[in-house]
N, C-alpha and C. Protein backbone atom coordinates (compact mmCIF):
# COMPACT_ATOMS: atom_id res chain seq x y z
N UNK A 1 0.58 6.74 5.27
CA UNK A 1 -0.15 5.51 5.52
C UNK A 1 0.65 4.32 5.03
N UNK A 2 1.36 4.21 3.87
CA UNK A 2 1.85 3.18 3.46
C UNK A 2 3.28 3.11 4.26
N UNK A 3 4.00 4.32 4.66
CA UNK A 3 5.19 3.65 5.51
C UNK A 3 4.56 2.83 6.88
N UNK A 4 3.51 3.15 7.47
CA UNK A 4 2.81 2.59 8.41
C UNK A 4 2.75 1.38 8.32
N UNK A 5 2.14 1.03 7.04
CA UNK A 5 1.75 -0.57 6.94
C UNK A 5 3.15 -1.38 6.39
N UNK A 6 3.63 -0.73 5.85
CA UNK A 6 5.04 -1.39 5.94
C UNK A 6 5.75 -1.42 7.32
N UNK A 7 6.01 -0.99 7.67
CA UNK A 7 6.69 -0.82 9.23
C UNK A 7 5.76 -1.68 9.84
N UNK A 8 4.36 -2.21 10.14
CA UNK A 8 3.43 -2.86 10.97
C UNK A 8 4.07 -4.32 10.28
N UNK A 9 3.94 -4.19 8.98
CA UNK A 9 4.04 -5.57 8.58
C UNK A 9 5.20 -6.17 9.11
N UNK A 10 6.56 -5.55 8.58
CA UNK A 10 8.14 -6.06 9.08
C UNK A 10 8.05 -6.47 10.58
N UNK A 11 7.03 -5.08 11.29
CA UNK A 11 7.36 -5.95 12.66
C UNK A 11 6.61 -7.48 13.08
N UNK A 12 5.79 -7.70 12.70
CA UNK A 12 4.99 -8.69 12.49
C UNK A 12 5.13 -9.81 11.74
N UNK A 13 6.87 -9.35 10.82
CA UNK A 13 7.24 -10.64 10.61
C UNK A 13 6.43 -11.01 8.95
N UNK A 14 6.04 -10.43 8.79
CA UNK A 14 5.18 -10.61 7.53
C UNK A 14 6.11 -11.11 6.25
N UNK A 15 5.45 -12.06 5.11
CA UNK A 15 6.84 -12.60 3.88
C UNK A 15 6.02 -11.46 2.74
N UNK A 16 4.82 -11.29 2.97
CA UNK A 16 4.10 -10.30 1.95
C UNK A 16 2.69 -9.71 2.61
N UNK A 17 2.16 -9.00 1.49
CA UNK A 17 1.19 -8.03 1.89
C UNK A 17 -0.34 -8.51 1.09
N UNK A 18 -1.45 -8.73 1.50
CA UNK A 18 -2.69 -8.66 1.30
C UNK A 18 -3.18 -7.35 0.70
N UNK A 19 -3.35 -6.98 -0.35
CA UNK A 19 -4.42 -5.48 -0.35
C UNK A 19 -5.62 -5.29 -0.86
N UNK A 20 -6.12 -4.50 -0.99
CA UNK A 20 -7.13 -4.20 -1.77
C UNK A 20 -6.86 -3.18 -2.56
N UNK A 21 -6.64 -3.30 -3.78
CA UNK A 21 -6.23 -2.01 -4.97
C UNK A 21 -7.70 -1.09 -5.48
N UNK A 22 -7.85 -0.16 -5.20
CA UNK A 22 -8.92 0.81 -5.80
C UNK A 22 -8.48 1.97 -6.04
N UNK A 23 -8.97 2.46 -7.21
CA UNK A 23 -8.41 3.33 -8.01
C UNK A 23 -9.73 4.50 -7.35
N UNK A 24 -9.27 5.85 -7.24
CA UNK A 24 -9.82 7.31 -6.44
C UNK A 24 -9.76 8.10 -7.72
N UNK A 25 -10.62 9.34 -7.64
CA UNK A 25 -10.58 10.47 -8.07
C UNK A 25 -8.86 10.98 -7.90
N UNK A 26 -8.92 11.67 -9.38
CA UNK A 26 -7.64 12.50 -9.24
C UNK A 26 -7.62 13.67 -7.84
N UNK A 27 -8.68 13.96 -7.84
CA UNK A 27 -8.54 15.06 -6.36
C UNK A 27 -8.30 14.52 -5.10
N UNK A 28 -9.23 13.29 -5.24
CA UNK A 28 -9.29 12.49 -3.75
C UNK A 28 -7.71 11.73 -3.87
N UNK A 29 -6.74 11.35 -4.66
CA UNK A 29 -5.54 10.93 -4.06
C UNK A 29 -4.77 12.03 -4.22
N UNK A 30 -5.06 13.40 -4.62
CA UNK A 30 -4.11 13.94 -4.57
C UNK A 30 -3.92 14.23 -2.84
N UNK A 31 -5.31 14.94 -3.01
CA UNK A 31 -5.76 15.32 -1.12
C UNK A 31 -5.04 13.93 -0.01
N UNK A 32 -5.62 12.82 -0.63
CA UNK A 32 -4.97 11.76 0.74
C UNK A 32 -4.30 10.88 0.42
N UNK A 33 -3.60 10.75 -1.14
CA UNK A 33 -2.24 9.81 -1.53
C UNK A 33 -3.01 9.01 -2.39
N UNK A 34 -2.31 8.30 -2.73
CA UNK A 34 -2.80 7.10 -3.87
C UNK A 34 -1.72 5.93 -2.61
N UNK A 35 -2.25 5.14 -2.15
CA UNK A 35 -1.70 4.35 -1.30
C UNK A 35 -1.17 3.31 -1.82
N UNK A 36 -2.40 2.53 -2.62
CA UNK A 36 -1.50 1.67 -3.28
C UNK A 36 -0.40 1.53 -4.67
N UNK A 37 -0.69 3.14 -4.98
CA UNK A 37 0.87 3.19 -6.10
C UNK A 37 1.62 3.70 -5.25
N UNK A 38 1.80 4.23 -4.21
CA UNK A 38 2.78 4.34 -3.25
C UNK A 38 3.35 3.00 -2.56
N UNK A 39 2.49 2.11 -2.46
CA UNK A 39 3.12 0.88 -2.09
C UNK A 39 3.72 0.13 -3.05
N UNK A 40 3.09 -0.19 -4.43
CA UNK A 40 3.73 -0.30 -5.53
C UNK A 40 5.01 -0.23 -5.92
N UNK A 41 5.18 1.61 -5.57
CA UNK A 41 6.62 2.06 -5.63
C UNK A 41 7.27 1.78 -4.57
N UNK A 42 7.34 1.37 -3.27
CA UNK A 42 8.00 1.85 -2.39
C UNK A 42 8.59 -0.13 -1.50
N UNK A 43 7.13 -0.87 -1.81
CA UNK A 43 7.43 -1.94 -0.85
C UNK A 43 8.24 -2.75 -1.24
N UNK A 44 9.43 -3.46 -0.21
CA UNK A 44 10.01 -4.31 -0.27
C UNK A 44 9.48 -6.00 0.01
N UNK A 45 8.62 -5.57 0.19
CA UNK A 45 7.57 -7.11 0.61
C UNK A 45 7.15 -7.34 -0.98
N UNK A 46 6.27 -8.48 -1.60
CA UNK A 46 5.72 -8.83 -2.52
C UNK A 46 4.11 -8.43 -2.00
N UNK A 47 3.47 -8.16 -2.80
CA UNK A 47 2.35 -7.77 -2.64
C UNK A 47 1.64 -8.47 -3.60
N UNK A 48 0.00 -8.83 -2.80
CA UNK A 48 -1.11 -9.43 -3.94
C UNK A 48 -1.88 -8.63 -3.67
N UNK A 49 -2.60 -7.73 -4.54
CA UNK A 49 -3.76 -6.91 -5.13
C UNK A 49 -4.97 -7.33 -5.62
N UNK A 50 -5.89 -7.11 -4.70
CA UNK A 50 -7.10 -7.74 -5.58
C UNK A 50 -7.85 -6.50 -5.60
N UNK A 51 -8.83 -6.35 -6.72
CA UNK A 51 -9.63 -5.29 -6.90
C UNK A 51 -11.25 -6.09 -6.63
């Protein structure tokens, strides 16, 4: 999911990223990722997080 929204954003020209940060059950990100510490780690854009 997060290479997705990176890749959507670049094409779109984007200077940064909008998110919404919420923290999941240890089971529930293991099962479907922790997205936004994957974006955390991974994006080259600047990102703002709001909870």
């Amino acid at each position: 999911v997060w290479s997705t929204l990176l890749e959507r954003a670049h094409g779109a020209g984007a200077g940064y990223l909008v998110m919404g940060a919420y923290g999941h059950s240890p089971v529930v990100e293991t099962v479907f990722g922790g997205v936004t510490r994957s974006m955390l780690a991974n994006s080259d854009l600047p990102l703002l997080l709001a909870h």
